[in-house]
Structures are given as C-alpha cells and as structure tokens.
Protein backbone atom coordinates (compact mmCIF):
# COMPACT_ATOMS: atom_id res chain seq x y z
CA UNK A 1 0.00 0.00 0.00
CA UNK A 2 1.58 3.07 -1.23
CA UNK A 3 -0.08 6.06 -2.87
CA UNK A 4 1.35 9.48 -3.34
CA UNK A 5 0.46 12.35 -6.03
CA UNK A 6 -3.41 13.09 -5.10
CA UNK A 7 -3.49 10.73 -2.03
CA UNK A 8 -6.56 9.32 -2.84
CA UNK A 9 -8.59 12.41 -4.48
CA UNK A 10 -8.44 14.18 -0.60
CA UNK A 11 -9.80 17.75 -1.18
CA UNK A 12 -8.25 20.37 0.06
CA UNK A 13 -9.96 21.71 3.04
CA UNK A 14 -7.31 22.58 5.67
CA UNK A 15 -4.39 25.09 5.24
CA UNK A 16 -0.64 24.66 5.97
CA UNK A 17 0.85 27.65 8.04
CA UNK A 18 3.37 29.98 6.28
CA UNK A 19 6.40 31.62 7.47
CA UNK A 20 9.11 33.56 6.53
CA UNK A 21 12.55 33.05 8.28
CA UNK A 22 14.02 30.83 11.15
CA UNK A 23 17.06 29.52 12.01
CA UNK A 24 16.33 26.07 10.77
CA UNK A 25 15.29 27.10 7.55
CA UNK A 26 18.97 28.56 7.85
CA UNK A 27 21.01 26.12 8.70
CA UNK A 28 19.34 23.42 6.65
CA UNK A 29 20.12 25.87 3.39
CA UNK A 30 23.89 25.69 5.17
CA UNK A 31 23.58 21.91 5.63
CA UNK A 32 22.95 21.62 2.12
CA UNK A 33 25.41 24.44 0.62
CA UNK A 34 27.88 22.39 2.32
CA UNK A 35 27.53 19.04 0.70
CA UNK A 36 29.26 19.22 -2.41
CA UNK A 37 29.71 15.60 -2.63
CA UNK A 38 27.50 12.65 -3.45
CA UNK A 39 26.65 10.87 -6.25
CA UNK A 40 24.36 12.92 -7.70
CA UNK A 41 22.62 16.00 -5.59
CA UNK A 42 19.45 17.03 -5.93
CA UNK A 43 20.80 20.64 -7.37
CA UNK A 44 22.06 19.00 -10.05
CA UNK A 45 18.82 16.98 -11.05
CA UNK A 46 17.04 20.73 -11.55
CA UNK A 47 20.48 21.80 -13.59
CA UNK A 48 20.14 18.65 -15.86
CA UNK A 49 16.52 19.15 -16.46
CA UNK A 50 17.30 22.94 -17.06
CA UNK A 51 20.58 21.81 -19.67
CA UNK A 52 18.14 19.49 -21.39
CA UNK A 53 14.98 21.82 -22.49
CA UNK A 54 17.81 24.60 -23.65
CA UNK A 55 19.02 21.97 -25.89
CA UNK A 56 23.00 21.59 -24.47
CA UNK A 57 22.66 18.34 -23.12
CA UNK A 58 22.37 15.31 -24.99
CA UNK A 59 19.19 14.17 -24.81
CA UNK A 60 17.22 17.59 -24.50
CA UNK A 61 13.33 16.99 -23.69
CA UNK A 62 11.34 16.57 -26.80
CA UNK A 63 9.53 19.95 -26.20
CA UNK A 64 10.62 23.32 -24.61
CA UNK A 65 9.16 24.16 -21.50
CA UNK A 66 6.73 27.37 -21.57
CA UNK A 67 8.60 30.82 -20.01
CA UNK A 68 7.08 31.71 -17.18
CA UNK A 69 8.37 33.79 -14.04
CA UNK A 70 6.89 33.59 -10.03
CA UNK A 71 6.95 36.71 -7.97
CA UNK A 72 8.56 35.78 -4.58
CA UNK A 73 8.55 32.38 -2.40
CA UNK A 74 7.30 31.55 1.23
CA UNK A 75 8.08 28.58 3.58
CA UNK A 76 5.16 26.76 4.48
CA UNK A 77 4.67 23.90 7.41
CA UNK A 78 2.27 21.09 7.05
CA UNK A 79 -0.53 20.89 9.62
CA UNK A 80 1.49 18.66 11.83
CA UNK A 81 4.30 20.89 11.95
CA UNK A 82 7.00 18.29 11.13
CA UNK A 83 7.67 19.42 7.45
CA UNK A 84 8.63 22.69 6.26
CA UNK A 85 9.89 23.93 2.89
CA UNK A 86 9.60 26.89 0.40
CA UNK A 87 7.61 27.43 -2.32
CA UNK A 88 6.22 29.71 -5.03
CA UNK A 89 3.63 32.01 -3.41
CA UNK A 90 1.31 31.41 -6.13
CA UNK A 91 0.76 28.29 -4.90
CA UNK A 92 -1.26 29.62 -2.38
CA UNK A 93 -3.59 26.22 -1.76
CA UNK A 94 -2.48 24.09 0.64
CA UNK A 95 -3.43 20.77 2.11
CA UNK A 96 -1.43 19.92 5.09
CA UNK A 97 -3.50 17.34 6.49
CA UNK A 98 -1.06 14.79 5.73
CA UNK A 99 -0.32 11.23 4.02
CA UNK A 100 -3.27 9.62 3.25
CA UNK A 101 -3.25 6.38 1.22
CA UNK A 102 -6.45 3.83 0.49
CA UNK A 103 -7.82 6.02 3.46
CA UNK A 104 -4.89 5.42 6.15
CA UNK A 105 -2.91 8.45 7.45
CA UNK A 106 0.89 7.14 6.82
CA UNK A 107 2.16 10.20 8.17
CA UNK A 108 2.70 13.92 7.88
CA UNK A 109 2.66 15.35 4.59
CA UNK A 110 1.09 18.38 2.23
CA UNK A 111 0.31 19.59 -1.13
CA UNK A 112 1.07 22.80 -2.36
CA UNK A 113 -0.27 24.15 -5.72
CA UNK A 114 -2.35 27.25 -7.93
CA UNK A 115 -4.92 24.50 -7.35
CA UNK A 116 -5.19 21.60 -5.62
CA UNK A 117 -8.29 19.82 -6.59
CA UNK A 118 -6.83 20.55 -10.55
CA UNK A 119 -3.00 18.96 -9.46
CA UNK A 120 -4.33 16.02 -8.62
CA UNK A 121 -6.67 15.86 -11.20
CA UNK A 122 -4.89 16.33 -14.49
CA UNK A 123 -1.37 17.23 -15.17
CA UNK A 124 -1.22 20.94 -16.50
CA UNK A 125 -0.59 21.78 -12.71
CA UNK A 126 2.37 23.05 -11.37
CA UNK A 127 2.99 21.98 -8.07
CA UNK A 128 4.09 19.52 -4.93
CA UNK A 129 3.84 16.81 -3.13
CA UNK A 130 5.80 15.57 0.34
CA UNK A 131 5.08 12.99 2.85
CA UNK A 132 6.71 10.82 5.52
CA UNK A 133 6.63 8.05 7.22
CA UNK A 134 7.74 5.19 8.91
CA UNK A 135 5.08 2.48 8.90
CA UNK A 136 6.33 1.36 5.52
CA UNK A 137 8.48 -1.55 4.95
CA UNK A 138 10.22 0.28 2.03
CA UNK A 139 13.98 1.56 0.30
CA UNK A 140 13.75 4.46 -1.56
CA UNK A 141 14.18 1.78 -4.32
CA UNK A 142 11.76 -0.27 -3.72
CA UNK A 143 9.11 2.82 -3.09
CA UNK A 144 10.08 4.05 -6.50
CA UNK A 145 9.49 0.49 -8.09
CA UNK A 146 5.94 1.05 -6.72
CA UNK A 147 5.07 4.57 -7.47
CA UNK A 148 5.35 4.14 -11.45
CA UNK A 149 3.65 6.30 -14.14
CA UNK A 150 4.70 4.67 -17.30
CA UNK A 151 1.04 4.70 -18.38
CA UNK A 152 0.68 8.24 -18.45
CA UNK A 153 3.91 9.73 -19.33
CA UNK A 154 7.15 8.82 -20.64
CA UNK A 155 9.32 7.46 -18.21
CA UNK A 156 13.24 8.92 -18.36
CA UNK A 157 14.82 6.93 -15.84
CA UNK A 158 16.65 6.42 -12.20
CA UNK A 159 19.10 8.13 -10.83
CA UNK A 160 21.16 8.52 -7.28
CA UNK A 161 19.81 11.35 -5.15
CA UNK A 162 21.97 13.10 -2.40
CA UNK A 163 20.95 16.61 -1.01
CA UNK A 164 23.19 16.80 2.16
CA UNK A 165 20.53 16.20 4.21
CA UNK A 166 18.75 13.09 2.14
CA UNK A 167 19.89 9.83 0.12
CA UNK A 168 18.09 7.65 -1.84
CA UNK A 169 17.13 7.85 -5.89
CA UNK A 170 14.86 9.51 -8.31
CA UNK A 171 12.46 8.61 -11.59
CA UNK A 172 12.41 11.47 -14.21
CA UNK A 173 8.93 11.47 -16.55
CA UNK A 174 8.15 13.96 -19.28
CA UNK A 175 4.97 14.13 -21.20
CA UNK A 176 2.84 13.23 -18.56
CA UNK A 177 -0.62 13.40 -19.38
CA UNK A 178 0.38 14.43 -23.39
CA UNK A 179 0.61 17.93 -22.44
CA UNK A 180 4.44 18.07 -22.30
CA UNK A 181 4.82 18.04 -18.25
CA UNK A 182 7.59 17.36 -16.56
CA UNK A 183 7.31 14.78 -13.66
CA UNK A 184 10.27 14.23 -10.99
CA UNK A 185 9.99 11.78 -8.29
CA UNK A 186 12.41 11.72 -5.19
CA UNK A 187 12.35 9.15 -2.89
CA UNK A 188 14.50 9.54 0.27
CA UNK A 189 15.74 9.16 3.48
CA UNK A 190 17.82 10.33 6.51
CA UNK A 191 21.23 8.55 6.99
CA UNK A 192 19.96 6.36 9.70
CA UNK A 193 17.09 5.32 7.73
CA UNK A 194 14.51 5.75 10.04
CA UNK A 195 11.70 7.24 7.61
CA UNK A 196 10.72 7.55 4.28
CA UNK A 197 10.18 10.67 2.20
CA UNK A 198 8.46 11.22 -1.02
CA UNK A 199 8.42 14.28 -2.76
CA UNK A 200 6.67 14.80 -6.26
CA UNK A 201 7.31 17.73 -7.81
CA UNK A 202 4.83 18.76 -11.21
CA UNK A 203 6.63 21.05 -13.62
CA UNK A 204 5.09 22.91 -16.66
CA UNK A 205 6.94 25.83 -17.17
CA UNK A 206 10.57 27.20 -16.97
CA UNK A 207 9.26 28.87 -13.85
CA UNK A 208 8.37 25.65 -12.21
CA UNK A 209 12.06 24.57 -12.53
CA UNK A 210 13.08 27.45 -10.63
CA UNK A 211 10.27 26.23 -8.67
CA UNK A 212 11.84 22.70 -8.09
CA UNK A 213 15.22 24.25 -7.22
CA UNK A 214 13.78 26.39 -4.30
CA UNK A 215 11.75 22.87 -3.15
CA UNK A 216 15.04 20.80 -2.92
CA UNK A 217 17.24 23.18 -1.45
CA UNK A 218 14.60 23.54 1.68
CA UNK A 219 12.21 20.91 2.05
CA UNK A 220 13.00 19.11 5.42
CA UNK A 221 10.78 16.67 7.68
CA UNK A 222 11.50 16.76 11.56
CA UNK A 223 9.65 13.60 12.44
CA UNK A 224 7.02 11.43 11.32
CA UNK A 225 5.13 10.77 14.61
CA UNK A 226 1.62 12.57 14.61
C-alpha cells in the first residue's frame, strides 16, 4: 500500500501555516550548501533538467518548457508541523492534512499548488507533493518500483539522489498526461534510515524549474510521529 500524487482524491480543506525566516530554515540551506559531494545531488537533477529543455545536453526533452516567471517564495509547514519547505507564493492552496493512502494516514505530509483539486486531477498543474513516514516496509528503491507512471507519461529513468541532508534515488517522466509536463519523483531518506520521504514535484513551465530548485534546497521533515 503506497499512494502518493493526489493521495486518494483528498480535497483540500485545511491550510498549511506559512512563514518567513528561522534559524532552521537557515542552517538546513547551510547543511545543504555544504555538501558538495554525493553521487548525484538534488541541485544537479534541476540543472540537468534545465541543460536538457535549452538543448545543451544530450538528450534535451522533446519539447521546450513554456517561459514563465513567479513573484517571490514563502516557507510553508504542514498541519502537523513536522515538514517545512519553500515554495512559489502562487501556490497559495495548501493541504497539510497529511499522508493519506487507500484512506490510512501514513504520516505527515502536504500539497502545495495554484490549485489543488486541478493537481491532482490532471497534469497541466504546477505543483508539490511531500510525505513521511515510517510504517512502511520500504527503500527508496523499492518505493520508486511502486510509485510508477509509465502509463501516463514517458518514463526517463533512475538516478542517485543526495541533497546533504537526504539519500536515496529519483524517476524522471516527461509528457505526462500528453501535455508536455515534466514529472520528478524523489524518494528519500535520513542517513539512519529511520523514515521515508516522497516528494513529487509537477513542472510545466521554466518557472516551475526554478520552482523545483527552491523545493530541494529547503524541504526538510523533523519527524514522522503525529
């Protein structure tokens, strides 16, 4: 049982707090800024997706993303509490109730969006998705292997994923939905391994990259006991 990206169809009918500033929000950008090494950190995912729609990588996605610029960015907490991060302030609805799969609460977790109701209902959505837990008998591989989309976009492929605060790996999608969306996947977890996190992040414009970058430099869960 594992379900992320619309957790079930819940609506969204309870609001995650914003702030602005504290000092964890600091030192976790710190933590982070500090970690140059790892196989592959989760700055670099955003930078790859970035060198691919301008064409200089490769294998550039098959169609340039939209341009598109946000305003300004706010941290947000879930209702719990135990996960904070930042995000576009146009994604102003928020569902912080948690991680609800087949109608069990795994743990803390929120959406953020323009629109929630329309992010989990189709895929020309910008927006994202965290939870945590620890009530699953899962890797970040094996979480992954379960949370596919092949049958609505076109899957990319796996990767390492290292953020200086989080390990595990991450499934790239594009096309999702045949409306050129980009998909990323990360599933993660503290060096101890003592929960789970899964954060799904829906891009459809340049902006939404920028968007992704501000979302992996300062997403970070405290706990998963609620």
């Amino acid at each position: 049982m594992l379900s992320a990206c619309g957790d079930d169809g819940q609506a969204a009918t309870t609001s995650a707090t914003a702030a602005t500033t504290s000092t964890t929000q600091d030192a976790t950008t710190t933590t982070r800024a500090a970690a140059a090494a790892g196989p592959v950190s989760g700055l670099d995912l955003v930078a790859g997706l970035r060198a691919r729609g301008d064409g200089t990588a490769d294998d550039p996605v098959p169609e340039p993303l939209p341009d598109q610029t946000y305003g300004d960015y706010r941290f947000i907490i879930d209702d719990s509490g135990l996960i904070e991060l930042s995000v576009p302030s146009e994604w102003a609805d928020i569902d912080g109730s948690g991680w609800i799969s087949e109608g069990e609460l795994l743990g803390p977790g929120l959406v953020a969006a323009p629109d929630v109701t329309a992010w989990r209902d189709e895929w020309g959505t910008p927006g994202v998705f965290i939870g945590a837990t620890d009530v699953l008998d899962e890797t970040p591989e094996s979480a992954l292997d379960i949370l596919r989309w092949e049958d609505v976009c076109t899957y990319e492929g796996r990767d390492d994923y290292d953020d200086g605060l989080y390990v595990g790996r991450y499934d790239l999608y594009y096309d999702c939905g045949g409306e050129g969306t980009v998909f990323i996947v990360i599933a993660a977890e503290p060096p101890d391994g003592s929960f789970l996190i899964i954060l799904e992040i829906v891009v459809v414009s340049e902006a939404d990259l920028e968007a992704a970058d501000e979302v992996i430099e300062t997403f970070q869960v405290f706990g998963v006991d609620i």
